[in-house]
N, C-alpha and C. Protein backbone atom coordinates (compact mmCIF):
# COMPACT_ATOMS: atom_id res chain seq x y z
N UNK A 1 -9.73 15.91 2.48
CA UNK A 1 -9.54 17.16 1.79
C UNK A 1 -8.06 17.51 1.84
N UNK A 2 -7.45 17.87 0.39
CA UNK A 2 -6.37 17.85 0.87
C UNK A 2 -5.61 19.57 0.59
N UNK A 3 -4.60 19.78 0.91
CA UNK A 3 -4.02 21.18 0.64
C UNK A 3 -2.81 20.92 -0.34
N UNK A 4 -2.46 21.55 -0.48
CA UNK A 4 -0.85 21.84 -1.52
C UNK A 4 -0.04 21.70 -0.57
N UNK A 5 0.22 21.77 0.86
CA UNK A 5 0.81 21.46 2.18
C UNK A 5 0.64 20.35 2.93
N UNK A 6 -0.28 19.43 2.34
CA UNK A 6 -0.46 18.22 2.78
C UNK A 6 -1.02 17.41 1.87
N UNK A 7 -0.43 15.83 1.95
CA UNK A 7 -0.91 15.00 0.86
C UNK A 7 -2.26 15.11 0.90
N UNK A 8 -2.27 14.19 -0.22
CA UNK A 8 -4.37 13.45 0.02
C UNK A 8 -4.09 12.14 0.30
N UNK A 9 -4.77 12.03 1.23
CA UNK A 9 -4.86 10.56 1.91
C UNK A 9 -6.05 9.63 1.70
N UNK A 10 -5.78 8.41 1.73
CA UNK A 10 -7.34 7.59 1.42
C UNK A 10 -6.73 6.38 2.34
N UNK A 11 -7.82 6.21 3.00
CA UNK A 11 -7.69 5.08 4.50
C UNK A 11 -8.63 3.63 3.59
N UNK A 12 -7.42 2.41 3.58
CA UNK A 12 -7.39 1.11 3.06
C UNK A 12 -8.02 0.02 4.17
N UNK A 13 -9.08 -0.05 4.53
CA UNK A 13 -9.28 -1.36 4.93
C UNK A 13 -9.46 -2.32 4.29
N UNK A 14 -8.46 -3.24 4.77
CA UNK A 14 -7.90 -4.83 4.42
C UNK A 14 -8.65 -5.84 4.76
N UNK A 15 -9.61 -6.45 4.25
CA UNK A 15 -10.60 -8.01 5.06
C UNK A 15 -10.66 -7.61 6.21
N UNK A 16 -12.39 -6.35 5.95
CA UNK A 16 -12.19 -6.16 7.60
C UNK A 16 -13.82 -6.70 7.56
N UNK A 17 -13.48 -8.87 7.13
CA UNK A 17 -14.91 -9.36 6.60
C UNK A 17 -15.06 -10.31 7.91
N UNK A 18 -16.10 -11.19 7.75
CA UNK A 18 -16.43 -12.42 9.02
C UNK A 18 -15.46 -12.97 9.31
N UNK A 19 -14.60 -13.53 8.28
CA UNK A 19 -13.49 -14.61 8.30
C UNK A 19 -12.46 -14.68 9.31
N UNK A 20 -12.22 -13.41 9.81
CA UNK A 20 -11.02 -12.98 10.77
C UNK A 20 -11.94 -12.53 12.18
N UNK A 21 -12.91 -12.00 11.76
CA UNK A 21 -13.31 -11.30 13.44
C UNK A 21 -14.92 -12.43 13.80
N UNK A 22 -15.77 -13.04 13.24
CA UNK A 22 -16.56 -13.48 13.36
C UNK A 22 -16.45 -15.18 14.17
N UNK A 23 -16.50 -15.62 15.59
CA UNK A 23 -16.28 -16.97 16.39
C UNK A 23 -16.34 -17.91 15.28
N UNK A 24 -17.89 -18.04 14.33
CA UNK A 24 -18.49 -19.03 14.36
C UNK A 24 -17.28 -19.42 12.47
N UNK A 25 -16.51 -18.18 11.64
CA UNK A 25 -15.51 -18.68 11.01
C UNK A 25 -14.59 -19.60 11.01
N UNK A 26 -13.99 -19.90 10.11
CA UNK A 26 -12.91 -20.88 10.13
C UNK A 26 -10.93 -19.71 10.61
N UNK A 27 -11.15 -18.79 10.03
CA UNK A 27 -10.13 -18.09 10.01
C UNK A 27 -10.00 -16.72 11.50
N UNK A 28 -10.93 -16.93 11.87
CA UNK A 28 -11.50 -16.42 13.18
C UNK A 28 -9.67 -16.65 14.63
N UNK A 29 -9.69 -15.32 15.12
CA UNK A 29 -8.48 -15.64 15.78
C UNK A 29 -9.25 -14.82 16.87
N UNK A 30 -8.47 -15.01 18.55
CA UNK A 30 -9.16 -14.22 19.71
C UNK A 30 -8.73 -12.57 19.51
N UNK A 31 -7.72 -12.86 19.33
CA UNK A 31 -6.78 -11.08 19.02
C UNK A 31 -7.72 -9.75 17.94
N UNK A 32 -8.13 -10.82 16.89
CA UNK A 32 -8.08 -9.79 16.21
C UNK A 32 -9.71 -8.72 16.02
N UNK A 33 -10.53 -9.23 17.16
CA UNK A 33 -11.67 -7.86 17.30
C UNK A 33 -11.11 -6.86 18.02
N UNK A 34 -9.92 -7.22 18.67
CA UNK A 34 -9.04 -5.76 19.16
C UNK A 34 -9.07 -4.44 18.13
N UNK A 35 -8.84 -4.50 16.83
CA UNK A 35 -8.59 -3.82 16.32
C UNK A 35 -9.94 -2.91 15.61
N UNK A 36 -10.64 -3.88 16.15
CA UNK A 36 -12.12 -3.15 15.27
C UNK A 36 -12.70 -1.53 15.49
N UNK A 37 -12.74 -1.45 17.25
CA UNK A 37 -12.67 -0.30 17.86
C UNK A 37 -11.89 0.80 16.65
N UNK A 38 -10.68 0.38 17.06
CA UNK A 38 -9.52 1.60 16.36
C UNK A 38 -9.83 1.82 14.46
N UNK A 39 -10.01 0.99 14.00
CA UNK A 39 -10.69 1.12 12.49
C UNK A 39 -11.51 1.71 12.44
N UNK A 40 -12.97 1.47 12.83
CA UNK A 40 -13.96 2.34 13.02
C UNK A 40 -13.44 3.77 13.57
N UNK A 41 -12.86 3.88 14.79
CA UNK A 41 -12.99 5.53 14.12
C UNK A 41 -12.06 6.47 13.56
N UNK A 42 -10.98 5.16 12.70
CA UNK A 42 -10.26 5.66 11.33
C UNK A 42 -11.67 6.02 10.57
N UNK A 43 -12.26 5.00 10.33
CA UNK A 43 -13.73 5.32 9.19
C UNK A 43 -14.21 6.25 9.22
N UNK A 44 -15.04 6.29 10.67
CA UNK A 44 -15.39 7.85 10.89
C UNK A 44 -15.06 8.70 10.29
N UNK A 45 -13.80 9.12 10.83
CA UNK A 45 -13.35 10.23 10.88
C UNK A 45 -13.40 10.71 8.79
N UNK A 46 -12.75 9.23 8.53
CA UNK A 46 -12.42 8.88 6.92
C UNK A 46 -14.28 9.74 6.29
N UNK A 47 -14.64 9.20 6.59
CA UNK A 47 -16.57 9.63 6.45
C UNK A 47 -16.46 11.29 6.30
N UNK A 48 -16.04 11.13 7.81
CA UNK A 48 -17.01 12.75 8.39
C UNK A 48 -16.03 13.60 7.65
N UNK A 49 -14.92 13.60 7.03
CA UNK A 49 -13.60 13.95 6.23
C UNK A 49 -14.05 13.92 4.82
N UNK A 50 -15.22 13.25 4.54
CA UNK A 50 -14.61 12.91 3.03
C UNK A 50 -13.58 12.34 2.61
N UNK A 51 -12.83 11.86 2.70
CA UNK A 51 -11.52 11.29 2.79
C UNK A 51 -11.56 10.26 1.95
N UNK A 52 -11.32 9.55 0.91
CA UNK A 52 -11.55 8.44 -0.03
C UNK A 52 -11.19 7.03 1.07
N UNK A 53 -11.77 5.88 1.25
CA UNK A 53 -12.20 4.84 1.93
C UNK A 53 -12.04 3.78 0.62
N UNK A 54 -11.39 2.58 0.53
CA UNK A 54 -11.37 1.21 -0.19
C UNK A 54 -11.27 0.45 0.98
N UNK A 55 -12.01 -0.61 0.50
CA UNK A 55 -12.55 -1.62 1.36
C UNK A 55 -11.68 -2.72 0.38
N UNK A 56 -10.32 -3.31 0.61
CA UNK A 56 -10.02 -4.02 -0.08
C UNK A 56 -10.31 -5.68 0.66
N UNK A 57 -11.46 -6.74 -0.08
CA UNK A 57 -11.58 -7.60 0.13
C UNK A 57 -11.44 -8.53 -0.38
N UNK A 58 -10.79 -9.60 0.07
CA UNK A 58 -10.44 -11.37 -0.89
C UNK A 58 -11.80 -11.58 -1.23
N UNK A 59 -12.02 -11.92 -2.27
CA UNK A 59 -13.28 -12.60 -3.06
C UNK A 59 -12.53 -13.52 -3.83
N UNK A 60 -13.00 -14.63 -4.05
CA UNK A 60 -12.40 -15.55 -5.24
C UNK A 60 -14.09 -16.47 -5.76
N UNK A 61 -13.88 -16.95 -6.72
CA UNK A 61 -15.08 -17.21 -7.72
C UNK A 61 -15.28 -18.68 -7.27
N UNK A 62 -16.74 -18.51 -6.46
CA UNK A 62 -17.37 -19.61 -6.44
C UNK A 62 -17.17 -20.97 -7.46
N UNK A 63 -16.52 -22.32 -7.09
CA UNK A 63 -16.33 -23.35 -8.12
C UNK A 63 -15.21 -23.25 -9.00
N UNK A 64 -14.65 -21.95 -8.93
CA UNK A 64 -13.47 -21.92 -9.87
C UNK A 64 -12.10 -22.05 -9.30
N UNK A 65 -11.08 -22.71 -9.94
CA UNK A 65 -9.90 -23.13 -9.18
C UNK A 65 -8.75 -21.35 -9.09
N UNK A 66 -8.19 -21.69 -7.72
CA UNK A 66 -8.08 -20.08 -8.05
C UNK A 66 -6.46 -20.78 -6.92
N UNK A 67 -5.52 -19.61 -7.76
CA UNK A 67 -3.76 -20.75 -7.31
C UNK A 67 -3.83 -20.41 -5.47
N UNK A 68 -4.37 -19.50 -5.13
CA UNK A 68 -4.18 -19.62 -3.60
C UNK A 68 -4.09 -20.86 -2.71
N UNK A 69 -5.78 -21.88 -3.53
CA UNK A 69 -6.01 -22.72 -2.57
C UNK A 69 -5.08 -23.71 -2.87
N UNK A 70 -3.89 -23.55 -3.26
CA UNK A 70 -2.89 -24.39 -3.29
C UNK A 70 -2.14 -24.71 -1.64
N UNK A 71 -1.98 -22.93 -1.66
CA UNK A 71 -1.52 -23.11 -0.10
C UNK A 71 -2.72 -23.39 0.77
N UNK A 72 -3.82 -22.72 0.99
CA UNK A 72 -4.85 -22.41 1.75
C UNK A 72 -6.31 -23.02 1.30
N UNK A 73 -6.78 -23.90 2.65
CA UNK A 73 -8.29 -24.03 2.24
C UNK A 73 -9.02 -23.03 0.95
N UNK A 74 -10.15 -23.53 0.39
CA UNK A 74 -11.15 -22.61 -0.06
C UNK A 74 -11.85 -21.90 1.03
N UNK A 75 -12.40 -20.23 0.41
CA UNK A 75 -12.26 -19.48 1.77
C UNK A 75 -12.79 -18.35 0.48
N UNK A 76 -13.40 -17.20 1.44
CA UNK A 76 -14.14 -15.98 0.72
C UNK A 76 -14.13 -16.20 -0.58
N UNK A 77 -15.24 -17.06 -0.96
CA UNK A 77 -15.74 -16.96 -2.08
C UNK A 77 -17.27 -16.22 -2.25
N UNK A 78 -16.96 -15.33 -3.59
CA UNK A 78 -18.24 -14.34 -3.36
C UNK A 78 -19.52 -15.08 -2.73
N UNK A 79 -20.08 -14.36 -1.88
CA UNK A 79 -21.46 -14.75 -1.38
C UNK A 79 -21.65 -15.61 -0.14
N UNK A 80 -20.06 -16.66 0.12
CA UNK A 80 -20.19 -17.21 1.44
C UNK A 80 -19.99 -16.08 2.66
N UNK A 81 -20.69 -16.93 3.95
CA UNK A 81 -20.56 -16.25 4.58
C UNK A 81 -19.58 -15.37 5.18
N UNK A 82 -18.31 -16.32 5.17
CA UNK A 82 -16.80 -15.68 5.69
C UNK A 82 -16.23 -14.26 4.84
N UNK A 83 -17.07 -14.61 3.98
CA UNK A 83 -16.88 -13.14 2.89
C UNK A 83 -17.57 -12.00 3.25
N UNK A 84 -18.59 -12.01 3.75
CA UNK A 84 -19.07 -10.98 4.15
C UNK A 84 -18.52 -9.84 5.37
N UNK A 85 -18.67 -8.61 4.74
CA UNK A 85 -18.43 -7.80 5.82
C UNK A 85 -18.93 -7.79 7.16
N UNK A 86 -17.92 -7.41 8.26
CA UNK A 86 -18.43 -6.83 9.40
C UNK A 86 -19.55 -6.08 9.32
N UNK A 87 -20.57 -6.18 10.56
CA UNK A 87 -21.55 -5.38 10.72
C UNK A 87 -21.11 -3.94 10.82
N UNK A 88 -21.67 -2.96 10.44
CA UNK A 88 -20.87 -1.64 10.17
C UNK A 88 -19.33 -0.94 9.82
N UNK A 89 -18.99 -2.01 8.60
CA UNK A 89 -17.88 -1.71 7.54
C UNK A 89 -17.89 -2.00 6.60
N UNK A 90 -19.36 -1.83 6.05
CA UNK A 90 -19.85 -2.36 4.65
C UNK A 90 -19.01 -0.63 4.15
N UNK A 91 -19.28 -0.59 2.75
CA UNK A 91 -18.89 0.39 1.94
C UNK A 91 -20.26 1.26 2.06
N UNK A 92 -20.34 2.54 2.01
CA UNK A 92 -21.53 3.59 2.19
C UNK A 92 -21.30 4.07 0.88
N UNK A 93 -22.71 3.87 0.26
CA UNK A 93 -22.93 4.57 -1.43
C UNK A 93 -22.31 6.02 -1.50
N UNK A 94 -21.46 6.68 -1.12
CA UNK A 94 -21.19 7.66 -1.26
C UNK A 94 -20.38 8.48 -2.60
N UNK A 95 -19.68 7.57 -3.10
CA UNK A 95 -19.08 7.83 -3.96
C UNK A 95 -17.88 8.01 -3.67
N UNK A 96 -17.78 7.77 -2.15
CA UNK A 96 -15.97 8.31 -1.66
C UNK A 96 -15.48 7.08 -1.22
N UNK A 97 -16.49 5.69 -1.19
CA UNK A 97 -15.96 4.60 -0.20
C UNK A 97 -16.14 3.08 -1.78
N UNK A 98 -15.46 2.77 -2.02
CA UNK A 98 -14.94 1.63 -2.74
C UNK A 98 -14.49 0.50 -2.86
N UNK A 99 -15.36 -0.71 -3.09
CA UNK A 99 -14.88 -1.81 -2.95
C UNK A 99 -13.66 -2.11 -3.87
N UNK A 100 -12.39 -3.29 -3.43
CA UNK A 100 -11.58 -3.40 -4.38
C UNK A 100 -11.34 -4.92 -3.74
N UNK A 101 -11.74 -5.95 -4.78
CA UNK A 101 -11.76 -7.13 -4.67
C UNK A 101 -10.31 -7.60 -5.14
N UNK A 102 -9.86 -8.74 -4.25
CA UNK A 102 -8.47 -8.74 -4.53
C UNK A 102 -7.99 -10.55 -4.04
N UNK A 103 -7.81 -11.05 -5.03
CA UNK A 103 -7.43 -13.00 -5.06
C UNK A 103 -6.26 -12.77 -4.49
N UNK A 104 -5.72 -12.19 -4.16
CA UNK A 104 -4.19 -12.36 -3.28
C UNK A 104 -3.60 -11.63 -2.15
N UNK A 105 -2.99 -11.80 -1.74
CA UNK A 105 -2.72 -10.96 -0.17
C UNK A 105 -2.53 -9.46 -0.52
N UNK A 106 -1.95 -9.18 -1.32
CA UNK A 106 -2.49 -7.38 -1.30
C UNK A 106 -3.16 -7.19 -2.36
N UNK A 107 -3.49 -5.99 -2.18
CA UNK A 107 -4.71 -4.70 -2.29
C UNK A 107 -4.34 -4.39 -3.64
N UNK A 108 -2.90 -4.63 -3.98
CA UNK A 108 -2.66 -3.90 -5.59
C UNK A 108 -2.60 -5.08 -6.90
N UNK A 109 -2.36 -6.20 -6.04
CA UNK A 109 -1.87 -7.23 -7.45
C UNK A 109 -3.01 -7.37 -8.15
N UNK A 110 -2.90 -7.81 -9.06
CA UNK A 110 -4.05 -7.80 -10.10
C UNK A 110 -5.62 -6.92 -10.01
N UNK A 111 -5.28 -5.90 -9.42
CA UNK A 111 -6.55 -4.99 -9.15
C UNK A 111 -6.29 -3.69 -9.32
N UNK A 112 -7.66 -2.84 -9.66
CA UNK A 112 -6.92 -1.71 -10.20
C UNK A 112 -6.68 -0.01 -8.94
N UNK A 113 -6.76 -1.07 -7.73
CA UNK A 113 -6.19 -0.12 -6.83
C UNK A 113 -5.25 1.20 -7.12
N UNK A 114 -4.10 0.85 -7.92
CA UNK A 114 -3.24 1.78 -8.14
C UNK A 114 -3.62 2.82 -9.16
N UNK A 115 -4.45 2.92 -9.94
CA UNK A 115 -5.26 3.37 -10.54
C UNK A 115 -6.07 4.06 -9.95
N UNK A 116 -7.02 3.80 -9.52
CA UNK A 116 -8.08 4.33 -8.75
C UNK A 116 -7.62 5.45 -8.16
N UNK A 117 -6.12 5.03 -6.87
CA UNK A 117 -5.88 6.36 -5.87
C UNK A 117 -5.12 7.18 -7.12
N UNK A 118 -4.37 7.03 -7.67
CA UNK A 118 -3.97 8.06 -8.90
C UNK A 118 -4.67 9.21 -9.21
N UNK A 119 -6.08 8.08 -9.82
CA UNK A 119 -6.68 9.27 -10.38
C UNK A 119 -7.50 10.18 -9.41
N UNK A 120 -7.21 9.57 -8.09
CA UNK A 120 -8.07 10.38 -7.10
C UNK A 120 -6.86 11.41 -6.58
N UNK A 121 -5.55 11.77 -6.59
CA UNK A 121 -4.88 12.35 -6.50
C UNK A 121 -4.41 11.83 -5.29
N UNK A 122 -4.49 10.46 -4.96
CA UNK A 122 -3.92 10.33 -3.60
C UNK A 122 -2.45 9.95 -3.26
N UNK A 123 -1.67 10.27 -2.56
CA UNK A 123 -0.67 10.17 -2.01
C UNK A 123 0.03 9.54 -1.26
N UNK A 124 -1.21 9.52 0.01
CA UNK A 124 -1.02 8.85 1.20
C UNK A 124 -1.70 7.74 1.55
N UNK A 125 -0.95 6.84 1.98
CA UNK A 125 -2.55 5.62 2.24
C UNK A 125 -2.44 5.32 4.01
N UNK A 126 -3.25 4.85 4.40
CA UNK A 126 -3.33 4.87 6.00
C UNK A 126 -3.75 3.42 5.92
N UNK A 127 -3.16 2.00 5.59
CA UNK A 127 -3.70 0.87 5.30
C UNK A 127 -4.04 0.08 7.12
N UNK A 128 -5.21 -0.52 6.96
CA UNK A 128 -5.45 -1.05 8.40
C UNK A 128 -6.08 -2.89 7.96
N UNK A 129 -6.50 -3.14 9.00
CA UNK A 129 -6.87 -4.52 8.87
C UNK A 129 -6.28 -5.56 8.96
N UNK A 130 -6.52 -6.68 8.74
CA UNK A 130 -6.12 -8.14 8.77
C UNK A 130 -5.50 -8.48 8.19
N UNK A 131 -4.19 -9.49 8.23
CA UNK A 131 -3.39 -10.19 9.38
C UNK A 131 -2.07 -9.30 8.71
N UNK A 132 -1.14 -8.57 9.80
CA UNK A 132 -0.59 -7.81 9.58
C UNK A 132 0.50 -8.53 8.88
N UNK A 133 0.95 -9.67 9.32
CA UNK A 133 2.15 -10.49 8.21
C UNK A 133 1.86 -10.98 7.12
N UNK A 134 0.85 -10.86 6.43
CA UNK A 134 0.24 -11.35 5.39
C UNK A 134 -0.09 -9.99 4.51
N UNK A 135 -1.80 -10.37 4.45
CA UNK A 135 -2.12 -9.37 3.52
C UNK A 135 -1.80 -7.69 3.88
N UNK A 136 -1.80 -7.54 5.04
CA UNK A 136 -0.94 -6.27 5.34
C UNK A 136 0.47 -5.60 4.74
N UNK A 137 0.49 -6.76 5.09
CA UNK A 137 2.16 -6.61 4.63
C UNK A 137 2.41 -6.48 3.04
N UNK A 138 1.36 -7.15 2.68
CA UNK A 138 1.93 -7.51 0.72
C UNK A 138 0.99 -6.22 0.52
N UNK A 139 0.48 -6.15 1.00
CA UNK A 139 -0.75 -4.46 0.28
C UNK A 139 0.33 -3.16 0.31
N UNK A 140 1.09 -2.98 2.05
CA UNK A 140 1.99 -1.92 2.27
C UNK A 140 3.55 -2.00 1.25
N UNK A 141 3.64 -3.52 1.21
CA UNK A 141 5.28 -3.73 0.64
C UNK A 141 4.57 -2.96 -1.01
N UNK A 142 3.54 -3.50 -1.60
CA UNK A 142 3.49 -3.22 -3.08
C UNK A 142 2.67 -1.72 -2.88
N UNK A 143 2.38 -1.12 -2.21
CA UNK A 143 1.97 0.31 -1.82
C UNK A 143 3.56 1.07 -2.13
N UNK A 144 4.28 0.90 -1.31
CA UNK A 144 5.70 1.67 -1.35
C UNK A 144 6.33 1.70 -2.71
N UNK A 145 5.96 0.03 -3.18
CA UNK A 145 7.34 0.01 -4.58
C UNK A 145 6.17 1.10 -5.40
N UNK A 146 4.93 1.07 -5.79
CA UNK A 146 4.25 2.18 -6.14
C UNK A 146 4.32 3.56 -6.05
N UNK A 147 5.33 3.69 -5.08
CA UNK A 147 5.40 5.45 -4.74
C UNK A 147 4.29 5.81 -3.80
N UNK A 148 3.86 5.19 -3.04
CA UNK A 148 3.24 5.76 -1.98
C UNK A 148 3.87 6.01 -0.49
N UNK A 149 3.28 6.94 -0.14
CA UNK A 149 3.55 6.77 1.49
C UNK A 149 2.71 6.21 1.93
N UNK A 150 2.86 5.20 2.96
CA UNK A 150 2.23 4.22 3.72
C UNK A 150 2.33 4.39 4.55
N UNK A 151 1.23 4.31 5.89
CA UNK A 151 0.97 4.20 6.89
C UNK A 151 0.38 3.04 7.25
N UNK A 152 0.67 2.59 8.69
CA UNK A 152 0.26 1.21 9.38
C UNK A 152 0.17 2.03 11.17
N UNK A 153 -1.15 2.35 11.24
CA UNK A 153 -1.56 2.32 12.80
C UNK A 153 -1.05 1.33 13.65
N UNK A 154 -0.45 1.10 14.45
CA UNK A 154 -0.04 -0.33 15.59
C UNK A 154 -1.51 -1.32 15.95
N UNK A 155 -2.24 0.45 16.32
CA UNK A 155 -3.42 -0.32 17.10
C UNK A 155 -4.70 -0.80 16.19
N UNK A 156 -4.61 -0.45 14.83
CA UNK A 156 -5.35 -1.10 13.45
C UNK A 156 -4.89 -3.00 12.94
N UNK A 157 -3.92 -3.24 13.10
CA UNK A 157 -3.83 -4.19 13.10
C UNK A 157 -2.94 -5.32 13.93
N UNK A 158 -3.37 -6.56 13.94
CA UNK A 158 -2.61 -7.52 14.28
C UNK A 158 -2.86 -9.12 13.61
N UNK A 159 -2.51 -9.79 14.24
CA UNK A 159 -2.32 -11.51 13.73
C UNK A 159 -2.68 -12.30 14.51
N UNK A 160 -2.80 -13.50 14.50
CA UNK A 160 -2.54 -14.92 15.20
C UNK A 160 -0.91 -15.26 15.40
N UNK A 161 0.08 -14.86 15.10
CA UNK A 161 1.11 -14.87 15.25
C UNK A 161 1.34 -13.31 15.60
N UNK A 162 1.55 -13.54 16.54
CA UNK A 162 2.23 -12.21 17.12
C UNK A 162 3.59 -11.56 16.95
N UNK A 163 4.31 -12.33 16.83
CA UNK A 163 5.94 -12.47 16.74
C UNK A 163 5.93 -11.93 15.10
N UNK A 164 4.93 -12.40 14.27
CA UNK A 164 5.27 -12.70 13.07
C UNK A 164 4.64 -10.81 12.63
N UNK A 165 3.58 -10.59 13.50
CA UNK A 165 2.97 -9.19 13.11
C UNK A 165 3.95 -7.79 13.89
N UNK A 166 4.83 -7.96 15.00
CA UNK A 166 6.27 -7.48 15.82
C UNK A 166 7.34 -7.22 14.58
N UNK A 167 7.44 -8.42 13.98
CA UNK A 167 8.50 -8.46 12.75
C UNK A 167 7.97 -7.60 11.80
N UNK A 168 7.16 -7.69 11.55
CA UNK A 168 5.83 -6.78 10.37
C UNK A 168 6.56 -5.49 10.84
N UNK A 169 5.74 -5.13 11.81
CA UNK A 169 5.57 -3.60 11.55
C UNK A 169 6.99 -2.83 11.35
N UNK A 170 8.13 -3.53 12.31
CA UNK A 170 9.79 -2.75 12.41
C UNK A 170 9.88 -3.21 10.78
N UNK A 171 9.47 -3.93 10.53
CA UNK A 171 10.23 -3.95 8.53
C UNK A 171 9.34 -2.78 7.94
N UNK A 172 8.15 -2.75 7.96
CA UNK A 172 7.41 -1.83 7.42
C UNK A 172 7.89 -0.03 8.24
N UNK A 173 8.12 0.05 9.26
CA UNK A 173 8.50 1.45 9.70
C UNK A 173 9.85 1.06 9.56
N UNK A 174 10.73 0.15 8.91
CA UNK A 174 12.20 0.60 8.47
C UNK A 174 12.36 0.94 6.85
N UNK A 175 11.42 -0.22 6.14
CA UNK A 175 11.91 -0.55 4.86
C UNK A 175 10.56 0.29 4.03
N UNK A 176 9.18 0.24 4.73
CA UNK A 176 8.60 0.61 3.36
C UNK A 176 7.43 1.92 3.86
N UNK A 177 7.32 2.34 4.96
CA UNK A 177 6.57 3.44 5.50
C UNK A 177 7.01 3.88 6.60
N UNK A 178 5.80 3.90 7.70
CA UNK A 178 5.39 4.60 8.90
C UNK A 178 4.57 3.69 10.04
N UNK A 179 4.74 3.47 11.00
CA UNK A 179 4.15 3.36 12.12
C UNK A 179 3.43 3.86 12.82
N UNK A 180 2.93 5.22 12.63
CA UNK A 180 2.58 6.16 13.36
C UNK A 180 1.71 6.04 14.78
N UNK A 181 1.31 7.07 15.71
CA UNK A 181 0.79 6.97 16.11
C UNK A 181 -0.86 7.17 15.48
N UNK A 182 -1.79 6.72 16.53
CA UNK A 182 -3.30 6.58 16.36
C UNK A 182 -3.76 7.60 16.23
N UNK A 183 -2.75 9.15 16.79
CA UNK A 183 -3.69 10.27 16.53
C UNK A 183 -3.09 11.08 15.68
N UNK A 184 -1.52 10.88 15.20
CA UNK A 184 -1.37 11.50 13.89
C UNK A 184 -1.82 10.76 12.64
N UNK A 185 -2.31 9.50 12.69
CA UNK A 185 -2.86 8.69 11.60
C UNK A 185 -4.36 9.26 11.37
N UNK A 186 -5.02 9.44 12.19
CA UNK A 186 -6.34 10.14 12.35
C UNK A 186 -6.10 11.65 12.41
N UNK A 187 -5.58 12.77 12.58
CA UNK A 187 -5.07 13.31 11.99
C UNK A 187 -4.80 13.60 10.50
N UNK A 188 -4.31 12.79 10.23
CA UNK A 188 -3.54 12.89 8.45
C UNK A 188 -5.41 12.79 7.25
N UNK A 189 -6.03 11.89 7.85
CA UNK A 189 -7.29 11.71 7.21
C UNK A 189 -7.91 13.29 7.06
């Protein structure tokens, strides 16, 4: 809910699917169910707020050649398992929580993310999830050139490269948002 004194915010989870937090995956790292705790009760709160919720997830089309797997195995294609959401971070029919399927490391390229928060009047984004040097990073970098304010919780995300998600966040709290803490990020929702 927002005021004329404060943006409107909508909290972005990033592949928060099997692929990254689930053992029995291929893309599966030890680090990253750390962050699950702290997402969830971004959600919450995102829920019990009303607060607009996108669930931005890699899907790519079963059998069809798609330029990623140039660099990268084949991987979340609709319906396999690695695609599927975490147990309790599916999207809730509400009308406030939104899937946004996305073939490339961020949330905006070829999807109509930027659209969507527009017309929802949003302002602020509170982006969380998986792997902070990657799709984190390309969701927040093309969030900013958009005119948003961006937020990145510390304790919402991390990597398999650690060094590489360290570098992340000081570029992102120099060059294209915020760092904040966990309870003005929860807060802002």
């Amino acid at each position: 809910m927002s005021t004329s004194s404060s943006p409107s915010t909508a909290l972005v989870l990033v592949d928060v699917i099997a692929s990254f937090f689930d053992p029995a995956e291929a893309n599966f790292y030890p680090e990253a169910p750390a962050v699950l705790g702290p997402i969830a009760e971004l959600l919450a709160t995102a829920r019990e707020r009303e607060s607009l919720v996108v669930h931005a997830v890699e899907r790519h089309y079963p059998g069809l050649d798609d330029f990623e797997f140039r660099k990268l195995p084949r991987h979340h294609q609709i319906g396999d398992t690695d695609a599927a959401y975490m147990p309790g971070f599916e999207p809730l029919p509400t009308g406030r929580e939104v899937e946004v399927g996305k073939r490339r490391y961020s949330a905006f390229y070829a999807t109509d993310l930027d659209l969507l928060l527009r017309e929802q009047g949003v302002q602020r984004l509170i982006v969380v999830g998986v792997k902070t040097n990657v799709c984190i990073r390309a969701t927040v970098q093309d969030a900013f050139a958009g005119g948003f304010d961006v937020w990145v919780p510390r304790e919402t995300t991390n990597s398999n490269r650690p060094h590489l998600a360290e570098a992340s966040l000081e570029d992102i709290e120099r060059y294209f948002g915020r760092v904040p803490s966990f309870a003005d990020a929860k807060d802002a929702l």
